[in-house]
C-alpha atoms as a PDB file:
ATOM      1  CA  UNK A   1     115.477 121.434 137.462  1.00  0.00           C
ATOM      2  CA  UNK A   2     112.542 123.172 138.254  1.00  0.00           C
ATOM      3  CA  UNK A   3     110.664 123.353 134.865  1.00  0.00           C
ATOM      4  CA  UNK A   4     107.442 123.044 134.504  1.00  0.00           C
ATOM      5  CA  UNK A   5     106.329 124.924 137.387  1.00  0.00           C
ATOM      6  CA  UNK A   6     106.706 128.372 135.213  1.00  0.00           C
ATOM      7  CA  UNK A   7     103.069 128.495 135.231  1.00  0.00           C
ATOM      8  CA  UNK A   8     102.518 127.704 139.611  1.00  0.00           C
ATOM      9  CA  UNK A   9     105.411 130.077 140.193  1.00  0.00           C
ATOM     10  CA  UNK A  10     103.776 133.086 138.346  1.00  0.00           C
ATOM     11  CA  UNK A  11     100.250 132.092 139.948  1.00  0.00           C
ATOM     12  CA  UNK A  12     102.022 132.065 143.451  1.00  0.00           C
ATOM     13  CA  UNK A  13     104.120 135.612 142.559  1.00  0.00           C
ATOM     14  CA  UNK A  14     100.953 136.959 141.681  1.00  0.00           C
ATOM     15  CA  UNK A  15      98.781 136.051 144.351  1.00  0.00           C
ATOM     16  CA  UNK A  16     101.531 136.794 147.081  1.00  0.00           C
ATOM     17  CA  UNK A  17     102.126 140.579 145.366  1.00  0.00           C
ATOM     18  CA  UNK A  18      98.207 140.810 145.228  1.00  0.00           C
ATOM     19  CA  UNK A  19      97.943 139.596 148.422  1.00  0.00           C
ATOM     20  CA  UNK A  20     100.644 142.476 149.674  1.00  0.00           C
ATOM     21  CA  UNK A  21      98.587 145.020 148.166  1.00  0.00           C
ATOM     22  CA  UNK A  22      95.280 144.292 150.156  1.00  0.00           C
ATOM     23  CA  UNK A  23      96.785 144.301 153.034  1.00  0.00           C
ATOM     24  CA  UNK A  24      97.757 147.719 152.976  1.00  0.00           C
ATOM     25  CA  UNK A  25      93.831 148.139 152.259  1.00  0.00           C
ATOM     26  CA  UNK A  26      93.513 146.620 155.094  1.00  0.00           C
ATOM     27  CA  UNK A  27      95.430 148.344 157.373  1.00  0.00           C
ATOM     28  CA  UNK A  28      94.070 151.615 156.010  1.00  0.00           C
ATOM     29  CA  UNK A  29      91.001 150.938 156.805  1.00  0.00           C
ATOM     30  CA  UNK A  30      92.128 149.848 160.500  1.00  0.00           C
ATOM     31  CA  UNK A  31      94.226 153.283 160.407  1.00  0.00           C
ATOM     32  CA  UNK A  32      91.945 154.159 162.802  1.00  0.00           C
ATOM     33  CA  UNK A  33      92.590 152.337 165.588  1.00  0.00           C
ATOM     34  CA  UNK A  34      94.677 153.246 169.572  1.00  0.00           C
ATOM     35  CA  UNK A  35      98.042 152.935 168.695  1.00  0.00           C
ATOM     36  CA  UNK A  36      98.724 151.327 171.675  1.00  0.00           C
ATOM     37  CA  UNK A  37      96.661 148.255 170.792  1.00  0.00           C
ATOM     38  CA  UNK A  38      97.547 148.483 167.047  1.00  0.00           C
ATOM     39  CA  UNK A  39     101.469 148.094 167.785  1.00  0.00           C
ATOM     40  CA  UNK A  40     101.189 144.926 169.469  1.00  0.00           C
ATOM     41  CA  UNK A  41      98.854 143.345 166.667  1.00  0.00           C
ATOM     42  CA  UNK A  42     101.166 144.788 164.150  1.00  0.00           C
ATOM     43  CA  UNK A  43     103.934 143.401 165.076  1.00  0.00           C
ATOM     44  CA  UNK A  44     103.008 140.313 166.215  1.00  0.00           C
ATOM     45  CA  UNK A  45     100.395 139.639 163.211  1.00  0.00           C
ATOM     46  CA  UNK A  46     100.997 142.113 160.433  1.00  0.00           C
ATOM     47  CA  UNK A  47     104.344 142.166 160.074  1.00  0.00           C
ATOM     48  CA  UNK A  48     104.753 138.513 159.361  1.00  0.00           C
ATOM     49  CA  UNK A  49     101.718 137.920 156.898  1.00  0.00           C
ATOM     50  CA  UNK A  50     103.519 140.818 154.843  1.00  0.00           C
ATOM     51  CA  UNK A  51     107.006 138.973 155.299  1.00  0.00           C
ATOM     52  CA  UNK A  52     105.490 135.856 154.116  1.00  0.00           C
ATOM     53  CA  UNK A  53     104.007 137.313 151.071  1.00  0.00           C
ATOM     54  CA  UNK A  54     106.997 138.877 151.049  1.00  0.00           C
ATOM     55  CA  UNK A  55     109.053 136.092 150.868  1.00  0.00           C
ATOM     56  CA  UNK A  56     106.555 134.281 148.626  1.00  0.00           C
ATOM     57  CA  UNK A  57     106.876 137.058 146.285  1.00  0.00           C
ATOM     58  CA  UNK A  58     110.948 136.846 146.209  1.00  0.00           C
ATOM     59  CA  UNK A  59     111.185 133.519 146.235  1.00  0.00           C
ATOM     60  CA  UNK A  60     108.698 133.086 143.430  1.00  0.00           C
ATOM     61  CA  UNK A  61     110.775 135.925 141.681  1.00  0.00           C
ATOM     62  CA  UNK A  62     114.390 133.684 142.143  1.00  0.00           C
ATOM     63  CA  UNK A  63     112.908 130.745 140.735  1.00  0.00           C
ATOM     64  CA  UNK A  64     111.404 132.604 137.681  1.00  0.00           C
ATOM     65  CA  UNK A  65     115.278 133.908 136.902  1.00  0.00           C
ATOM     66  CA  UNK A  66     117.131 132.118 134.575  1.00  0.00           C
ATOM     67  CA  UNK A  67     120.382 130.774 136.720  1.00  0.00           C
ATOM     68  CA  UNK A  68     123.076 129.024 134.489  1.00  0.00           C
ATOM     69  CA  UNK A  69     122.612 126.193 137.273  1.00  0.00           C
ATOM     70  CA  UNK A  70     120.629 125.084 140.406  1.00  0.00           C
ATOM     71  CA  UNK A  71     123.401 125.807 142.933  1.00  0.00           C
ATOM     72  CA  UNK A  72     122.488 129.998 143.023  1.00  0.00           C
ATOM     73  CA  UNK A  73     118.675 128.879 143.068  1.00  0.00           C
ATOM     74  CA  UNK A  74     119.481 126.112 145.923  1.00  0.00           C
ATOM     75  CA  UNK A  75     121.645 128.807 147.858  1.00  0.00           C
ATOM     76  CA  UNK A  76     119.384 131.528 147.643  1.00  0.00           C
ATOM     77  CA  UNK A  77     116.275 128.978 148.694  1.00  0.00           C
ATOM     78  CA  UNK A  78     118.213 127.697 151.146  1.00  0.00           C
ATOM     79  CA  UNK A  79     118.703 130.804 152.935  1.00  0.00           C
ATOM     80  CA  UNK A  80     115.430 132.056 152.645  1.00  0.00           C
ATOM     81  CA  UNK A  81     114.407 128.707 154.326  1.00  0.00           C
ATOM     82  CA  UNK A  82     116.453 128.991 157.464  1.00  0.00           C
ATOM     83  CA  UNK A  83     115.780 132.899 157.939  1.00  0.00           C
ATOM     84  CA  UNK A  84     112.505 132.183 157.597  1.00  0.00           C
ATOM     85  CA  UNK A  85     112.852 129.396 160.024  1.00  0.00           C
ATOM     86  CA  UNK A  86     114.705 131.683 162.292  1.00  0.00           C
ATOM     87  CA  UNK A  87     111.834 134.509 161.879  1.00  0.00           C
ATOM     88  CA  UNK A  88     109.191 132.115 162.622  1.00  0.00           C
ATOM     89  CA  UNK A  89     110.806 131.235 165.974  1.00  0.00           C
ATOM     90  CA  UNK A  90     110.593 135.157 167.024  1.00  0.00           C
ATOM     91  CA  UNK A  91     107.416 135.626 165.523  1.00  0.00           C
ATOM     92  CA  UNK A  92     106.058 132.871 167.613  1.00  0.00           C
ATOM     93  CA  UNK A  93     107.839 134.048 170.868  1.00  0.00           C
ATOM     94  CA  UNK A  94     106.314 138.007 169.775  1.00  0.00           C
ATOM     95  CA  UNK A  95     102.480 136.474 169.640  1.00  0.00           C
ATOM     96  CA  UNK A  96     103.038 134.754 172.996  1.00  0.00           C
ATOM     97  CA  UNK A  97     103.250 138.123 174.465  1.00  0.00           C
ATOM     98  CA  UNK A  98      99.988 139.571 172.831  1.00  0.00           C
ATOM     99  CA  UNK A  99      97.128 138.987 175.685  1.00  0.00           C
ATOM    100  CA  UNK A 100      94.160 140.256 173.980  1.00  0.00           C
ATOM    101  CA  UNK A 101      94.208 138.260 171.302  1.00  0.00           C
ATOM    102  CA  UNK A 102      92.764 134.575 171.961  1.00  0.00           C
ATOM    103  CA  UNK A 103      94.454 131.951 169.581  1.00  0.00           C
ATOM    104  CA  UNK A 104      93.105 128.804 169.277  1.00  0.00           C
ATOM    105  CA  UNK A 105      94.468 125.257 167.934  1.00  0.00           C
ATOM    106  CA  UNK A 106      93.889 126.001 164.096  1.00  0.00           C
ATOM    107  CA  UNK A 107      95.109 129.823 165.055  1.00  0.00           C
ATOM    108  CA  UNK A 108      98.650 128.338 166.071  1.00  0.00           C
ATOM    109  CA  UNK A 109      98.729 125.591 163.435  1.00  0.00           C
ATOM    110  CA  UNK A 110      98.060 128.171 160.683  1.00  0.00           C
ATOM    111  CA  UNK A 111     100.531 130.954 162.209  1.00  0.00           C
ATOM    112  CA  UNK A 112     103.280 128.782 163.316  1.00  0.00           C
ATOM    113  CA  UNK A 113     102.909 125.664 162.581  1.00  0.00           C
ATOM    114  CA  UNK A 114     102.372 125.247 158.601  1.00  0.00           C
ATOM    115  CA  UNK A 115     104.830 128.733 157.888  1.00  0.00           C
ATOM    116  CA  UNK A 116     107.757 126.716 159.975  1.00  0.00           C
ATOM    117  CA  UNK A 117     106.734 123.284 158.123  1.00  0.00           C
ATOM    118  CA  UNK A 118     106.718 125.347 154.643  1.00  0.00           C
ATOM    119  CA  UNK A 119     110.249 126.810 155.556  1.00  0.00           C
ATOM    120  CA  UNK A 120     111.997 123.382 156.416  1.00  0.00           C
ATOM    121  CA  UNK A 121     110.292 122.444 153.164  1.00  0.00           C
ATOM    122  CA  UNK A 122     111.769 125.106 151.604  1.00  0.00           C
ATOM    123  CA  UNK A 123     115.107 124.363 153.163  1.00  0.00           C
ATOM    124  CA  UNK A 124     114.606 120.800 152.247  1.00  0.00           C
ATOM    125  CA  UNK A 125     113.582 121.700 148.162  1.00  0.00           C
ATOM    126  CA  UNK A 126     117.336 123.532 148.066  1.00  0.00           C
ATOM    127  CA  UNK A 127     119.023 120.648 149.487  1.00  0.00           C
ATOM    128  CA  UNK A 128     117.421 118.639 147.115  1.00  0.00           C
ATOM    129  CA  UNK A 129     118.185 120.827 144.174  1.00  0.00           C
ATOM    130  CA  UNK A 130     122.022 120.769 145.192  1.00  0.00           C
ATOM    131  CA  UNK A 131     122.001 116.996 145.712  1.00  0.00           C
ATOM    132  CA  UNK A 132     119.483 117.045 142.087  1.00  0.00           C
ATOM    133  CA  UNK A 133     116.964 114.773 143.366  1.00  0.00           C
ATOM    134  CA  UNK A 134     113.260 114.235 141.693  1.00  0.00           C
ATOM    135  CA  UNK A 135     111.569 115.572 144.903  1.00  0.00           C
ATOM    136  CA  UNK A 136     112.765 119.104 144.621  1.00  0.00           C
ATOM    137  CA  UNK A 137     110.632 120.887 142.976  1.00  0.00           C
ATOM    138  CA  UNK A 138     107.924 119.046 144.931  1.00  0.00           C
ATOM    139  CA  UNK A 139     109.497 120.328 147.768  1.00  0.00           C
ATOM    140  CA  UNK A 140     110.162 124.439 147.083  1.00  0.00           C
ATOM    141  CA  UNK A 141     106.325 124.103 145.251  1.00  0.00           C
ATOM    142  CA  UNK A 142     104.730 122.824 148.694  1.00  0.00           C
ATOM    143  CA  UNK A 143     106.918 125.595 150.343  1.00  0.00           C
ATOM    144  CA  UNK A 144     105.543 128.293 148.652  1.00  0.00           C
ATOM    145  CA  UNK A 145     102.056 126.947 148.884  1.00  0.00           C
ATOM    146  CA  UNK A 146     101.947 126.604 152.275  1.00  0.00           C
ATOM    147  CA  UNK A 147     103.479 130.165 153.310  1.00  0.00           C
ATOM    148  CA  UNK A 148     101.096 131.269 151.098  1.00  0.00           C
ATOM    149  CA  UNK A 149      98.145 129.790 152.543  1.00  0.00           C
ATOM    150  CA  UNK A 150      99.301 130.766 155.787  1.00  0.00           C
ATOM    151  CA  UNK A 151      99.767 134.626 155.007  1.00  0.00           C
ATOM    152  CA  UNK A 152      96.616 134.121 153.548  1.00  0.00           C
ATOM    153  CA  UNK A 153      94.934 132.886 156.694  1.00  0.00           C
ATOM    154  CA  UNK A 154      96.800 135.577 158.541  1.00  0.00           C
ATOM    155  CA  UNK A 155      95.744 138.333 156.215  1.00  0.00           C
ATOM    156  CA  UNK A 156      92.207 137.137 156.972  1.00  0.00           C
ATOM    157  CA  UNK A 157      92.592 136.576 160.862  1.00  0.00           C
ATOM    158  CA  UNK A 158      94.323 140.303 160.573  1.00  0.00           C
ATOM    159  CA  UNK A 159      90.962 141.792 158.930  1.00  0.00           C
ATOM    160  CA  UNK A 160      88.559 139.815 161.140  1.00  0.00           C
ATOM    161  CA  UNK A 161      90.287 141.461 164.254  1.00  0.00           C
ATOM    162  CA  UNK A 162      90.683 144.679 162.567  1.00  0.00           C
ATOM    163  CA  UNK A 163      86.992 144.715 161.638  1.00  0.00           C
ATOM    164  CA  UNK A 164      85.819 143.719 164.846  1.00  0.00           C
ATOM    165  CA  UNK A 165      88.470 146.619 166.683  1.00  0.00           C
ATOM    166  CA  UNK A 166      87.063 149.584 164.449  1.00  0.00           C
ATOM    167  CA  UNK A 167      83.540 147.882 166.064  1.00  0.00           C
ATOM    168  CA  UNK A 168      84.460 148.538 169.574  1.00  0.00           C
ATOM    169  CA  UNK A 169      86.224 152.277 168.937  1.00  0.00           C
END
């Protein structure tokens, strides 16, 4: 059901598994940092770019496999789409509680917004695949493009703030 996206899906594994990799650059060069501020930004920032690459990175991986049928594929989407939906309700409630850091419109649209629209989408794409309707594969690709512009845009808000921390130490 999903062929012809071979090509997208190892571009988005790729990038996502890149992606992962620089942000543990990242992070060492931050290394430095008071632990007590650090934990808070971790947690509420850190942790869920790397789960979203994370998830990019599996998901891509699932798709690649060769299932004797779409129902595995839709299953295993499926539940990556709610427990992501599920993680992006804590994550949000976790960056509420972080009072240094000043997010703005696009900030919230790009950490919450777009990762919990890419998750329904991705929860949408496995319903679709059960059901084998044409929009689909529309609907996992958009998934995994938008959590992976949004870990993106959280791996770069993540080095902006940890650039800007090592500044003031």
């Amino acid at each position: 059901m999903l062929h012809g996206l071979d090509s997208f899906i190892m571009m988005a594994g790729t990038a996502a598994a890149t992606m992962i990799g620089l942000l543990f650059v990242a992070i060492t060069v931050g290394s430095g940092m008071s632990t007590s501020r650090a934990v808070y930004g971790t947690h509420a920032f850190l942790t869920p770019t790397l789960v979203r690459f994370s998830g990019v990175l599996f998901e891509c991986m699932v798709v690649l496999f060769p299932w004797p049928s779409s129902w595995p594929l839709a299953i295993i989407l499926g539940l990556c789409g709610l427990t992501g939906l599920v993680y992006q309700i804590h994550v949000v409630l976790m960056q509420r509680k972080v009072d240094y850091a000043s997010l703005d419109w696009l900030d919230w649209t790009l950490f919450s917004v777009a990762p919990a629209f890419g998750n329904a989408s991705m929860i949408a794409g496995a319903a679709g695949l059960i059901a084998e309707k044409s929009f689909a594969p529309y609907a996992v690709a958009g998934a995994i493009t938008l959590l992976l512009f949004a870990g993106i845009y959280g791996a770069w808000d993540l080095t902006l703030w940890l650039a800007r921390a090592k500044d003031k130490t």
